[in-house]
C-alpha atoms as a PDB file:
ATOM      1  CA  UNK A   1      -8.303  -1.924   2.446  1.00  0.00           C
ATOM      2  CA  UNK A   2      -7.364   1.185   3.976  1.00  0.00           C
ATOM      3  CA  UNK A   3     -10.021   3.111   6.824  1.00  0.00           C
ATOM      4  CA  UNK A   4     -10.964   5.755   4.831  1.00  0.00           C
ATOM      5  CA  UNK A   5     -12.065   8.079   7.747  1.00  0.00           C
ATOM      6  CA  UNK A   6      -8.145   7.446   8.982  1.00  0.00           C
ATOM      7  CA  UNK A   7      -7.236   8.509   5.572  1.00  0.00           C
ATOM      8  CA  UNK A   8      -9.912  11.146   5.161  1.00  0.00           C
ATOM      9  CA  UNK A   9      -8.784  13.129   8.436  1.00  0.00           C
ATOM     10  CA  UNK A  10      -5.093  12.938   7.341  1.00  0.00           C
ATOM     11  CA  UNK A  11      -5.863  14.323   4.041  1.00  0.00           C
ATOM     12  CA  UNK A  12      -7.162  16.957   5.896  1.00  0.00           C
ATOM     13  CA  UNK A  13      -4.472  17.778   7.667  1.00  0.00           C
ATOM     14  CA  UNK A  14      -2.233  17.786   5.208  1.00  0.00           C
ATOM     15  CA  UNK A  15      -4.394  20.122   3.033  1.00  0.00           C
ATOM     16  CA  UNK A  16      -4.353  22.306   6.394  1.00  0.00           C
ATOM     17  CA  UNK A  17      -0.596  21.972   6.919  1.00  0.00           C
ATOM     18  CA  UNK A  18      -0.102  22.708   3.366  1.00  0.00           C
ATOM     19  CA  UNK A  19      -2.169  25.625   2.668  1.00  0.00           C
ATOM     20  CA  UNK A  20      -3.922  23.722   0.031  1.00  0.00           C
ATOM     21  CA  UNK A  21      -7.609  25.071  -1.459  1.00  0.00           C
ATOM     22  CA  UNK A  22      -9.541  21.837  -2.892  1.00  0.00           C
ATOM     23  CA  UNK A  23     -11.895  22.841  -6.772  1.00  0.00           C
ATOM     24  CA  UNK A  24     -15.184  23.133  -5.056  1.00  0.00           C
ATOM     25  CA  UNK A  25     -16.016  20.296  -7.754  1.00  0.00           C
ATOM     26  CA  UNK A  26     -13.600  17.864  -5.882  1.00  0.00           C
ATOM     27  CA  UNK A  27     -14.739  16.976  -2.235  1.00  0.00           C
ATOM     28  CA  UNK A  28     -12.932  15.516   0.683  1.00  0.00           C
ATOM     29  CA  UNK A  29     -14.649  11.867   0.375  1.00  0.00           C
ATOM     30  CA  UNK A  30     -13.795  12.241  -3.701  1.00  0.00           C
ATOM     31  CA  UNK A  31     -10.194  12.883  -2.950  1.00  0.00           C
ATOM     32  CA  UNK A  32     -10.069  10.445  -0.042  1.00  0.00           C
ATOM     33  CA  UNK A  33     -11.456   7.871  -2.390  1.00  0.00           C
ATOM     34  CA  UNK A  34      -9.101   8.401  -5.219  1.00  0.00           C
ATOM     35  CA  UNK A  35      -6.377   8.779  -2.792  1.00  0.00           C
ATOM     36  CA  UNK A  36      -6.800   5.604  -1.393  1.00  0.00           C
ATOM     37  CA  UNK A  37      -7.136   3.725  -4.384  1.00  0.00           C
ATOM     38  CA  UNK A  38      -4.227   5.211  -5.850  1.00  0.00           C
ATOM     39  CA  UNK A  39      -2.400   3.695  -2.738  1.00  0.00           C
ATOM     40  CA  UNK A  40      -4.172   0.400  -2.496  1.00  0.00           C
ATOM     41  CA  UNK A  41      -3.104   0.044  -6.371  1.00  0.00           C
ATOM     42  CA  UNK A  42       0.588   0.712  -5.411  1.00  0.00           C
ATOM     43  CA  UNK A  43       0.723  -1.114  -2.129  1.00  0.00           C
ATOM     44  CA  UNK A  44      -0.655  -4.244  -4.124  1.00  0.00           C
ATOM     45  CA  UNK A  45       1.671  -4.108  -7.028  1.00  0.00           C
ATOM     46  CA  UNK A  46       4.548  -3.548  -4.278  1.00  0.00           C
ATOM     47  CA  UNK A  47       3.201  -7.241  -2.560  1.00  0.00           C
ATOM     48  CA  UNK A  48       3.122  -9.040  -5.810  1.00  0.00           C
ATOM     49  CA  UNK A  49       6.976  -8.048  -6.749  1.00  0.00           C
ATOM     50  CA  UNK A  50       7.934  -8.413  -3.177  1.00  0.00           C
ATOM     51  CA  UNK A  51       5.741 -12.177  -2.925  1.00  0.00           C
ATOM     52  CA  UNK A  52       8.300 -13.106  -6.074  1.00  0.00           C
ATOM     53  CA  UNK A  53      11.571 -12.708  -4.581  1.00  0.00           C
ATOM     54  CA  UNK A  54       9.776 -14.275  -1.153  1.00  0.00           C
ATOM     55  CA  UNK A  55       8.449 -16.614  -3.286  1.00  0.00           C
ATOM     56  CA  UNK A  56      11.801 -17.513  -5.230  1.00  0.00           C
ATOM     57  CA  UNK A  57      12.183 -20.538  -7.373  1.00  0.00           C
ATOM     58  CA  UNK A  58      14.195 -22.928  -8.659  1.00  0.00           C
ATOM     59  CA  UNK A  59      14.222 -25.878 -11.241  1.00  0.00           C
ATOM     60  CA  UNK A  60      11.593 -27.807  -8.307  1.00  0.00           C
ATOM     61  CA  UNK A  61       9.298 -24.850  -8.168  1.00  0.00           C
ATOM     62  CA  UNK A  62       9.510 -22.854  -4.746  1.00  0.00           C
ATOM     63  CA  UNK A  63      12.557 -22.661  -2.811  1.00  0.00           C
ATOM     64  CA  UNK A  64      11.242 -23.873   0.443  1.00  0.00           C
ATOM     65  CA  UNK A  65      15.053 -23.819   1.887  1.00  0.00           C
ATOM     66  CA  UNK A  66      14.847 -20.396   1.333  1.00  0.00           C
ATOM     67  CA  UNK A  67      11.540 -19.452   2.466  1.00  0.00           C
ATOM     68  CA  UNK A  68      12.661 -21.931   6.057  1.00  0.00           C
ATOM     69  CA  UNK A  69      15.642 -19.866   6.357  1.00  0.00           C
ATOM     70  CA  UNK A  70      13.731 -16.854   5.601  1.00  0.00           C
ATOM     71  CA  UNK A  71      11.364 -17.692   9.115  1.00  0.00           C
ATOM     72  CA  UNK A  72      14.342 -18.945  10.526  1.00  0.00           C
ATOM     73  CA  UNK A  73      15.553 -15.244  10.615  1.00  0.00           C
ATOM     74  CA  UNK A  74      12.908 -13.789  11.575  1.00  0.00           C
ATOM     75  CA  UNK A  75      11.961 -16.558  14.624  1.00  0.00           C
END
């Protein structure tokens, strides 16, 4: 989950940078809420299609070689 005060003060600043005027029927913690789904939703469906090339199989199920050479890299 994202910190929605993080999010909610960077919002801000970009609506600052950005010379943006918010509807007065959308409020900060409104857009910082939809904003932040929005993202959570994205960053999600970005870790499942990452997870199944990570995650890549064979006729046995999982490649474990792979994922040992994978640590092996990064170790």
């Amino acid at each position: 989950m994202l910190d929605r005060e993080v999010i909610k003060k960077f919002l801000g600043e970009e609506i600052l940078d950005l010379n943006i005027t918010l509807p007065q029927d959308i409020s900060i913690e409104q857009l910082t809420n939809a904003f932040c789904l929005y993202v959570e939703n994205d960053y999600f469906e970005w870790l499942r299609e990452n997870s199944k090339s990570f995650f890549a199989t064979n006729a046995n199920g999982i490649d474990w070689n792979s994922v040992k050479e994978l640590i092996k890299v990064i170790n």
